[in-house]
Protein backbone atom coordinates (compact mmCIF):
# COMPACT_ATOMS: atom_id res chain seq x y z
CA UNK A 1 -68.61 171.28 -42.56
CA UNK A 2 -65.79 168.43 -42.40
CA UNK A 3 -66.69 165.25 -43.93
CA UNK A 4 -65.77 162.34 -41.68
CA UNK A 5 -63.74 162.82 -38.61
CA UNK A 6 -62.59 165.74 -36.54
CA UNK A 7 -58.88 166.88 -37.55
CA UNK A 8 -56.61 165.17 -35.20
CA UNK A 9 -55.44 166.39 -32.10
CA UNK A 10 -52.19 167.02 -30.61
CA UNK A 11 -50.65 164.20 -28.13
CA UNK A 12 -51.59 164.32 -24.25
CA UNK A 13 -48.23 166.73 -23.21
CA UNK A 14 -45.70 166.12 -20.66
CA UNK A 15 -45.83 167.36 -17.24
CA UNK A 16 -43.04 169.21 -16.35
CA UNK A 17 -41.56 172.44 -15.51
CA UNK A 18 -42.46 174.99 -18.56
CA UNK A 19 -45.42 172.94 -19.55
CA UNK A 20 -49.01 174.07 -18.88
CA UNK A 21 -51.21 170.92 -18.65
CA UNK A 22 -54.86 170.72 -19.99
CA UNK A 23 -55.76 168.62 -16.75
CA UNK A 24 -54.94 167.95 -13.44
CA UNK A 25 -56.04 165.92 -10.75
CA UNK A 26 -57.01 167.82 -7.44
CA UNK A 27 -55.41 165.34 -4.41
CA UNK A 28 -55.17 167.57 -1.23
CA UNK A 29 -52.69 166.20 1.55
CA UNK A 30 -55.48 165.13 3.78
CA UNK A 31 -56.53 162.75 1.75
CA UNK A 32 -53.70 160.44 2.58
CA UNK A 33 -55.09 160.20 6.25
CA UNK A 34 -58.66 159.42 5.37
CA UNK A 35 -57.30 156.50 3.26
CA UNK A 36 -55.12 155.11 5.36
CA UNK A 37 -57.57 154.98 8.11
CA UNK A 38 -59.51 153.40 5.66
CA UNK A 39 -56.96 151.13 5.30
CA UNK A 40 -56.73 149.91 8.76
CA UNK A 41 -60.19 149.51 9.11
CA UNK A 42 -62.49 146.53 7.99
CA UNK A 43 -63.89 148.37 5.36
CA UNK A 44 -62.23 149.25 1.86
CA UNK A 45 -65.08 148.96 -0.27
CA UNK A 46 -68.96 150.72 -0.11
CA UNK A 47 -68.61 151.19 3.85
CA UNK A 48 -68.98 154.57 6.31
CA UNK A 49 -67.29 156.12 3.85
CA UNK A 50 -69.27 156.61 0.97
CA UNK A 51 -72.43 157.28 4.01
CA UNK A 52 -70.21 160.25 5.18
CA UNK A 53 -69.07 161.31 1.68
CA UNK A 54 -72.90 161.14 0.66
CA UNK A 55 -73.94 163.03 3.46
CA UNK A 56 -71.49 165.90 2.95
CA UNK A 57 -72.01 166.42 -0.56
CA UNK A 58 -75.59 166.39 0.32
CA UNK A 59 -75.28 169.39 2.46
CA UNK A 60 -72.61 171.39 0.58
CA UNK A 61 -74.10 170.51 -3.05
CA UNK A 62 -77.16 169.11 -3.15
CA UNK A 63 -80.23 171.46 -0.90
CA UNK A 64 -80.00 168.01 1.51
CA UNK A 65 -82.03 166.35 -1.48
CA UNK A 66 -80.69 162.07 -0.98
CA UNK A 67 -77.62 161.69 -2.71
CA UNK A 68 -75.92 157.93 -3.75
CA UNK A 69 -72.34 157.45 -4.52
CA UNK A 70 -71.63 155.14 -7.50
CA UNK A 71 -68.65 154.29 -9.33
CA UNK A 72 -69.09 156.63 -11.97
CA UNK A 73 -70.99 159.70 -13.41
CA UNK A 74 -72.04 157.26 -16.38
CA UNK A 75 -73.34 154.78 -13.60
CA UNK A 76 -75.57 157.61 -12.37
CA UNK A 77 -76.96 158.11 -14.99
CA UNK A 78 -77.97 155.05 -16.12
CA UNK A 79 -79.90 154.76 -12.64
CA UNK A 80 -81.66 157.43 -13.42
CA UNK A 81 -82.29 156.53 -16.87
CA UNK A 82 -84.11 153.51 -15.22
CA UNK A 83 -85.93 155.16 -12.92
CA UNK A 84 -87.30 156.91 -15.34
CA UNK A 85 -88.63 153.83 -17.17
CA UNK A 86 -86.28 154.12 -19.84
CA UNK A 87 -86.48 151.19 -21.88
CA UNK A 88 -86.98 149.73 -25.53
CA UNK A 89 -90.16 151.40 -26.11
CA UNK A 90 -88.73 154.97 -25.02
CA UNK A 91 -87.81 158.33 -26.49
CA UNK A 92 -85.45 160.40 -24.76
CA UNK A 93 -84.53 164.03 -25.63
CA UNK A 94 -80.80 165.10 -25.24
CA UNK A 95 -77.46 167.14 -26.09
CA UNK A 96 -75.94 165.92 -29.70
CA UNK A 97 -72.59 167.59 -27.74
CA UNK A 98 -71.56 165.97 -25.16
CA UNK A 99 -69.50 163.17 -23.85
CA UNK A 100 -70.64 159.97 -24.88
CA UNK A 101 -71.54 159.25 -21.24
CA UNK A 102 -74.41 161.01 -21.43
CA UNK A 103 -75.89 158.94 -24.35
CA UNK A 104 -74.41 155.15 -24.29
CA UNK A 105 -76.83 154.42 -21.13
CA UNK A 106 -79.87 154.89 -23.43
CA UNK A 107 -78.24 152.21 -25.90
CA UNK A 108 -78.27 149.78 -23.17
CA UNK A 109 -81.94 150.02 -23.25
CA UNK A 110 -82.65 150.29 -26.66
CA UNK A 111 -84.53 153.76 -26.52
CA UNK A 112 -84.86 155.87 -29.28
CA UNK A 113 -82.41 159.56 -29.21
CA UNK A 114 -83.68 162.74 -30.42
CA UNK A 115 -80.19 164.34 -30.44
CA UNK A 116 -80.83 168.20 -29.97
CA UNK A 117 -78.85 171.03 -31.62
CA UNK A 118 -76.10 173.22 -29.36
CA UNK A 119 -76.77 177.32 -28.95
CA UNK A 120 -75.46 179.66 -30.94
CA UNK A 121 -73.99 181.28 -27.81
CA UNK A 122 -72.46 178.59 -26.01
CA UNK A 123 -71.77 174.69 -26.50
CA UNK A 124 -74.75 174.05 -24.24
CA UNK A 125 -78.25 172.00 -25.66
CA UNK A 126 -80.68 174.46 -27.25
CA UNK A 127 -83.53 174.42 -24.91
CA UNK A 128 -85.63 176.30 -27.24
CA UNK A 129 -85.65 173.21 -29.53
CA UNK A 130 -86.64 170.93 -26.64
CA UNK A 131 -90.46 171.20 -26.31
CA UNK A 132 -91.37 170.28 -29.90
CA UNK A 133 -89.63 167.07 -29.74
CA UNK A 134 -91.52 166.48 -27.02
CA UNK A 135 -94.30 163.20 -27.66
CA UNK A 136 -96.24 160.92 -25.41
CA UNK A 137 -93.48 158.30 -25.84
CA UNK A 138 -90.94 160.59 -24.26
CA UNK A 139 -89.43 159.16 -20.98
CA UNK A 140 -86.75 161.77 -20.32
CA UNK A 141 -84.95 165.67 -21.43
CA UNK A 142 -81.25 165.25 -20.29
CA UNK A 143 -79.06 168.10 -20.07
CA UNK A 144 -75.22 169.52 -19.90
CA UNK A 145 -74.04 172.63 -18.65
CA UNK A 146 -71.02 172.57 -20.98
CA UNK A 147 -68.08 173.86 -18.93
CA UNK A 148 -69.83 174.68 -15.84
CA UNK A 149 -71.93 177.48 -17.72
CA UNK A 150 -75.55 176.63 -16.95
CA UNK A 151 -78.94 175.79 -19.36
CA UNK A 152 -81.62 177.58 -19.00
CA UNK A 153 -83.27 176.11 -15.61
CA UNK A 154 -86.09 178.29 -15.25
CA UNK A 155 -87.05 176.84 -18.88
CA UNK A 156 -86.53 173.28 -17.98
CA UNK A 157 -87.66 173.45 -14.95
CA UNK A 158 -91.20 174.46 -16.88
CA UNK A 159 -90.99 171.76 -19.04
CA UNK A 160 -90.28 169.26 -16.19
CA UNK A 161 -93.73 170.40 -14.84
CA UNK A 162 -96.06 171.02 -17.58
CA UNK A 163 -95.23 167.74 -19.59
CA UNK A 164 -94.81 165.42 -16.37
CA UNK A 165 -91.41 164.40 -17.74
CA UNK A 166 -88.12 164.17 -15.87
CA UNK A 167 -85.27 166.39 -16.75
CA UNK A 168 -82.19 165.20 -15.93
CA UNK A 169 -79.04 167.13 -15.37
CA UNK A 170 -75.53 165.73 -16.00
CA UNK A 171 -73.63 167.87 -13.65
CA UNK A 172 -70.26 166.84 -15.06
CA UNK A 173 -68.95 170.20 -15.65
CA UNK A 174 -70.86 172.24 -13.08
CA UNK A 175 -69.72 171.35 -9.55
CA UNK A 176 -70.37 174.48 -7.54
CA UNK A 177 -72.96 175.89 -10.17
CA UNK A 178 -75.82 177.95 -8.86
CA UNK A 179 -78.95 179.26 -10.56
CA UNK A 180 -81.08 182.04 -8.55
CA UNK A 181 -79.11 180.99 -5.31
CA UNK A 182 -79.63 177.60 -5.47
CA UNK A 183 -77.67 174.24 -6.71
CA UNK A 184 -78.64 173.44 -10.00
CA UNK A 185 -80.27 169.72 -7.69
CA UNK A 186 -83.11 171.80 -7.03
CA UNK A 187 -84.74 172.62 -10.30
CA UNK A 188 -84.75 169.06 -11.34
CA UNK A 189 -85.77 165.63 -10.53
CA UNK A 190 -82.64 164.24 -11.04
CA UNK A 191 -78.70 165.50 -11.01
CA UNK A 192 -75.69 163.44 -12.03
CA UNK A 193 -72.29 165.03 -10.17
CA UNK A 194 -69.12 163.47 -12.03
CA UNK A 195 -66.11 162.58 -9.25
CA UNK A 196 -63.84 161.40 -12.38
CA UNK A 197 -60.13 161.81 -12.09
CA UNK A 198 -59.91 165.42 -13.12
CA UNK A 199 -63.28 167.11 -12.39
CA UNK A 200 -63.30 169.81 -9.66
CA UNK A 201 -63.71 166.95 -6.92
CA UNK A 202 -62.24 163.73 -7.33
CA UNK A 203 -63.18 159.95 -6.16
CA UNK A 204 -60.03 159.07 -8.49
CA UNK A 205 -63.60 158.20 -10.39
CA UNK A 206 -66.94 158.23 -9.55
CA UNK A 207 -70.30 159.91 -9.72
CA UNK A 208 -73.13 161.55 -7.40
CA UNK A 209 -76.85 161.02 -8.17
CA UNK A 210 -79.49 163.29 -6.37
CA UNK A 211 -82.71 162.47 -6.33
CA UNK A 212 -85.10 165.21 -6.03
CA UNK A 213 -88.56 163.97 -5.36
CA UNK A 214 -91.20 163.05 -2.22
CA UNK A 215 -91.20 159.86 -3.88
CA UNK A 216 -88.80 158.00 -1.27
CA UNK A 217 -89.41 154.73 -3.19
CA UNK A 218 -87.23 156.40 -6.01
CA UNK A 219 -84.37 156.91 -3.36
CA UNK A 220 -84.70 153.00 -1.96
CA UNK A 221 -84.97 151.79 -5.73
CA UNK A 222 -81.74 153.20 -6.77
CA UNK A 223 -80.46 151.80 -3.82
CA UNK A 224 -81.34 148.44 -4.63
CA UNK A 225 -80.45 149.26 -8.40
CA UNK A 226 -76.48 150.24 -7.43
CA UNK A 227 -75.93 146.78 -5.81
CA UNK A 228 -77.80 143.77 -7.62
CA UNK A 229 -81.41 144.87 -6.59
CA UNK A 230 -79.93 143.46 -3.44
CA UNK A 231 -81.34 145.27 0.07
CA UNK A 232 -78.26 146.04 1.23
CA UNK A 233 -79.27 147.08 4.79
CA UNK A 234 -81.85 144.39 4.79
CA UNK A 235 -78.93 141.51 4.14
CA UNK A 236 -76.55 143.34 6.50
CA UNK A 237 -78.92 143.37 9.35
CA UNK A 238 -79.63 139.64 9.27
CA UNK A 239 -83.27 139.40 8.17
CA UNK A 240 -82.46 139.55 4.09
CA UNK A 241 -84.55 137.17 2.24
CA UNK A 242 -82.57 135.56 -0.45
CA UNK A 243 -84.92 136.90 -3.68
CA UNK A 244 -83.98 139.34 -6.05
CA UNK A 245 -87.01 140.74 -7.76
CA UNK A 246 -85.31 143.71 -10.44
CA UNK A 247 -82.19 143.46 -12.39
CA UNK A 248 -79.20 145.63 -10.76
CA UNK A 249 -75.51 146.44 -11.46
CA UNK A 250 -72.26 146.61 -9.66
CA UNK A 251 -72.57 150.39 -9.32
CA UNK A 252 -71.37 151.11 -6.05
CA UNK A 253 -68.46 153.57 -4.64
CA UNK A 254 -65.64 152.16 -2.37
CA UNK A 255 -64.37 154.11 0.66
CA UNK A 256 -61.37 154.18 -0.56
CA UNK A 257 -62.46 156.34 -3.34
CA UNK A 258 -64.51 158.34 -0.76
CA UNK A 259 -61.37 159.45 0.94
CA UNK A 260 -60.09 161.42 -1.60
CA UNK A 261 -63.76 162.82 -2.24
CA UNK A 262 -63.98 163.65 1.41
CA UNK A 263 -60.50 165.67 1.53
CA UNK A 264 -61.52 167.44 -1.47
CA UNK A 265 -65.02 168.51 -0.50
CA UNK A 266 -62.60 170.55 2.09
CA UNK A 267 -61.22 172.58 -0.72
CA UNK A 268 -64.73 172.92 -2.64
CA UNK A 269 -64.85 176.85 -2.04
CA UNK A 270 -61.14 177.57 -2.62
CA UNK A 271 -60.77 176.04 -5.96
CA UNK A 272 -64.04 177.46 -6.97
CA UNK A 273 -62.76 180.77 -6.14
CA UNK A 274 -59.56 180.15 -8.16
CA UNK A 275 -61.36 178.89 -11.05
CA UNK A 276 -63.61 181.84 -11.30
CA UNK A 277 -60.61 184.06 -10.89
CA UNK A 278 -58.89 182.07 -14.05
CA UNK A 279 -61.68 182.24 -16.04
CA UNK A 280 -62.70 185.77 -15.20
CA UNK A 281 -58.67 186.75 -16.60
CA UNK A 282 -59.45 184.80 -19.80
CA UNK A 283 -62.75 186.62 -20.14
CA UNK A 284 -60.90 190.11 -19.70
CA UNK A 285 -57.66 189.10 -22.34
CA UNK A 286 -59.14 187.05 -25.44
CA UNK A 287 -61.46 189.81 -25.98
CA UNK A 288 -60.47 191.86 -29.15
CA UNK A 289 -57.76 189.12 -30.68
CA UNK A 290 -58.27 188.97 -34.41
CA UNK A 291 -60.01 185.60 -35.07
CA UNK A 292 -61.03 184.14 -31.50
CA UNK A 293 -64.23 184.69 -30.08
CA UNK A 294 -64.35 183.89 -26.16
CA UNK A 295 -67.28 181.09 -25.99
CA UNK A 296 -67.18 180.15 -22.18
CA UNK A 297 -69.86 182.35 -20.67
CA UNK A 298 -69.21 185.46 -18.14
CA UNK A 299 -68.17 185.56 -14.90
CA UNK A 300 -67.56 189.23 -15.18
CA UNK A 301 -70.96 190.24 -15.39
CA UNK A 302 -72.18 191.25 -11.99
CA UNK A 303 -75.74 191.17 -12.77
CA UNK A 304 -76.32 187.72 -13.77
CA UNK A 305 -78.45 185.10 -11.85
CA UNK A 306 -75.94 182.16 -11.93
CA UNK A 307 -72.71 181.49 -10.58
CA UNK A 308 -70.58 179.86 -13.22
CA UNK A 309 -68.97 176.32 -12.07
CA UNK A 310 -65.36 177.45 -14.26
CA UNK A 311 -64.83 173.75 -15.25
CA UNK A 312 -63.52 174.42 -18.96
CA UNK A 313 -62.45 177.60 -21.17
CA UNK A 314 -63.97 177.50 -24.36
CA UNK A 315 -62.76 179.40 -27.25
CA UNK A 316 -63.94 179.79 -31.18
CA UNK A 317 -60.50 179.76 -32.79
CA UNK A 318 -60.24 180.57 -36.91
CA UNK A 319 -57.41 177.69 -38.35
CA UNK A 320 -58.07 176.23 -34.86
CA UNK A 321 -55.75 173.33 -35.73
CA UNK A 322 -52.38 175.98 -36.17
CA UNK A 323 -53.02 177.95 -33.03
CA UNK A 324 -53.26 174.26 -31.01
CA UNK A 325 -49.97 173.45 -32.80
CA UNK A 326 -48.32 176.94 -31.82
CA UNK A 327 -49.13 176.54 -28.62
CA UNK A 328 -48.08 172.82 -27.79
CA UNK A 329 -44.82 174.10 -29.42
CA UNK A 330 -44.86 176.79 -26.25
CA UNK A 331 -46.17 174.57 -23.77
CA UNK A 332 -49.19 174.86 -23.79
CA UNK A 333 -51.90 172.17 -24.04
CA UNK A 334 -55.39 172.55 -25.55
CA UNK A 335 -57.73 169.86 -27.27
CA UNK A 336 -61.28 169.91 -28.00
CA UNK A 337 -62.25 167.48 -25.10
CA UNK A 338 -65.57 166.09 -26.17
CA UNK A 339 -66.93 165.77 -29.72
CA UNK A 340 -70.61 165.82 -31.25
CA UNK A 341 -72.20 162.53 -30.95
CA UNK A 342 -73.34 162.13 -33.84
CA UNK A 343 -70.10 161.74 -35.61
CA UNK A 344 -69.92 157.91 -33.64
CA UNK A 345 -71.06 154.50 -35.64
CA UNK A 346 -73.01 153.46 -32.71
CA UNK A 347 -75.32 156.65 -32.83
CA UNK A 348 -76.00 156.97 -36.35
CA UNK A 349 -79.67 155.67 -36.44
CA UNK A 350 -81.02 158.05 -34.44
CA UNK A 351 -79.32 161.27 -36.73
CA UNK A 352 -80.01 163.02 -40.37
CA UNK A 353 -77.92 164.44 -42.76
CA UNK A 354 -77.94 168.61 -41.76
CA UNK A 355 -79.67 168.11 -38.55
CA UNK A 356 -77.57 170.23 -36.30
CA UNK A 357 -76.03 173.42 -38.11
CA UNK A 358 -75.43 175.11 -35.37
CA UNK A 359 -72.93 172.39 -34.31
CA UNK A 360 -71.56 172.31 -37.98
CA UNK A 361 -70.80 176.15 -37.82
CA UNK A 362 -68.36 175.33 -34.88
CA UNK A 363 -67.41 172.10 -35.10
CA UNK A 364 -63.77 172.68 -36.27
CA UNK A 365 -63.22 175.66 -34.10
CA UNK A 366 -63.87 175.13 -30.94
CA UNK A 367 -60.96 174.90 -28.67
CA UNK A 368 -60.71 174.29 -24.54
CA UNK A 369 -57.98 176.27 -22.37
CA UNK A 370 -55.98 175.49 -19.37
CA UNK A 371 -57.97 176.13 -16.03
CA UNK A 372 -57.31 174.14 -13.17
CA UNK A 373 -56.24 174.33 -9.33
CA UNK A 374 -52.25 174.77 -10.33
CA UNK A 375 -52.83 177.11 -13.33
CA UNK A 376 -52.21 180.70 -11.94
CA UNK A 377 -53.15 183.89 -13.28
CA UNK A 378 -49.62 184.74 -14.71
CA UNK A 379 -50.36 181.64 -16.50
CA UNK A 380 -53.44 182.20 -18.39
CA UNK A 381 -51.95 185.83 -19.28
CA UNK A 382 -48.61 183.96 -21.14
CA UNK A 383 -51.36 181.83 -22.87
CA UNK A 384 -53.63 184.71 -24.02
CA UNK A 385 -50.46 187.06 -24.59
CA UNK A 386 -49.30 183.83 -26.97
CA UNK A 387 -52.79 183.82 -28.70
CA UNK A 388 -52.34 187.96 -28.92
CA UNK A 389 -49.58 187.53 -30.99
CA UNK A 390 -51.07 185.40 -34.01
CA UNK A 391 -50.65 181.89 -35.32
């Protein structure tokens, strides 16, 4: 293991002809009307917009469960983070890799982290370690499906109902993901969909939270909770009383950001499709290459009970560092995208020396590939035929 920081990566690359981006932004044609309609209309911020955009990913993504548009994926999950009762006095189990989205919302209320090692097979939380941290203090189990490749549901969807205590997914990665036929919003209370810039669906940014429960207060809370702990149809209909009675944030979506969301949501099963296809050619051509181990989860296998969401291609890579710098020499861009948490100054209370060997044995190595909407299949086989040849 690497004392200190992660070895540095190479500079964001250029786009232009030759180059094969890490990232792009998906921004279909349509989505030029929507906003300009929006544009001549009297509403640019949360308006009809974000109600239609909310109602459609509803019924695509979410089993028709309530679903509120915020501003970000971060902002959902802080909502549900408080509806949870997530405060000072709180523990709350969750992923030491991750973005640091998923964790800075417990620092704002002071709870307590008990960071959780990553598999051995994937870059996903170890659910198996899960139920022992598990104490009468704990508010909350939050979860990633690194890359779109899914936790164990059936397993969290136990714990969520013998212990009484909320799982909550952040969906970041796994737009489109389905477990046993069903959106991963159904085996949970609560699911946090990520509309940043370059995720499979894109509010330019922006977040979904569904709220899976018969609890409808929880739905008219995090209402409240997105815009002040103001009563939003309450004031707009004229009969708002001027009290404010729980502290709430300036978490809402604007319509203009819904336009783009609602031209993408068009596309949802095409670039789905393509991503599978993508990551299905990576699956077939890394394997057998002398020093990389294909870490990103199957899409080949025919007999599985998930559908992968294709959001990132993982890779183990020995000397990761010289097969990144090969390949930004040939155009091609790779970086490690998110980092262990623990490595941050603002986390280190809540971590141990040796705590997480797992994430030790891979730290260095792991490496994302190309895999977006204008990344094509002869694409991904110049990047693996690149990688064939040795670094």
């Amino acid at each position: 293991m690497t004392e200190g920081n992660p070895p540095r990566d190479m500079p964001l690359m250029e786009v232009k002809p030759g180059n094969i981006v890490l990232f792009h932004p998906f921004i279909p044609k349509e989505a030029k009307d929507e906003i300009l309609d929006t544009l001549n209309s009297r509403w640019i911020g949360q308006g009809p917009k974000v109600a239609r955009l909310e109602t459609l990913f509803s019924k695509a993504e979410s089993d028709g469960h309530p679903t509120l548009a915020v501003g970000s994926g971060t902002d959902a999950l802080h909502l549900a983070y408080r509806l949870c009762d997530v405060d000072e006095h709180a523990e709350v189990i969750a992923p030491v890799f991750t973005c640091t989205a998923t964790n800075i919302p417990f620092l704002y209320e002071r709870a307590t982290i008990k960071f959780v090692d990553i598999e051995t097979t994937s870059m996903n939380i170890d659910v198996g370690a899960i139920e022992r941290l598990i104490t009468d203090r704990t508010k909350a189990i939050v979860v990633v499906h690194f890359g779109g490749m899914p936790c164990n549901l059936d397993e969290l969807n136990r714990l969520e109902k013998t212990y009484g205590i909320p799982v909550i997914q952040d969906g970041a990665h796994a737009f489109g993901l389905r477990w046993r036929g069903h959106p991963m919003a159904h085996w949970s209370r609560y699911t946090m969909y990520s509309l940043q810039a370059i995720k499979h669906i894109t509010t330019g940014d922006g977040g979904m939270l569904v709220i899976n429960s018969p609890d409808t207060d929880l739905v008219k809370k995090a209402q409240r909770l997105r815009w002040f702990g103001i009563d939003r149809d309450k004031k707009q209909g004229g009969i708002w009383e001027n009290d404010i009675t729980e502290v709430g944030y300036k978490y809402q979506m604007t319509d203009l950001g819904a336009c783009v969301g609602i031209a993408g949501l068009k596309h949802a099963d095409w670039l789905l499709e393509h991503r599978r296809k993508l990551l299905a050619c990576y699956e077939r051509q890394l394997q057998g290459i002398p020093g990389i181990t294909y870490f990103a989860g199957s899409v080949l296998n025919k007999g599985l009970h998930y559908s992968h969401a294709a959001w990132l291609c993982t890779i183990l890579a020995e000397r990761r560092i010289d097969l990144q710098r090969k390949l930004y020499e040939k155009g091609i861009e790779t970086n490690q995208v998110h980092y262990r948490n623990d490595r941050y100054s603002i986390f280190k209370k809540f971590v141990k020396r040796g705590e997480f060997p797992n994430m030790d044995s891979v730290e260095n190595d792991y490496l994302t590939l190309p895999i977006h909407h204008l990344v094509t299949e002869e694409n991904v086989a110049y990047i693996c035929e690149q990688i064939r040849q040795g670094w």
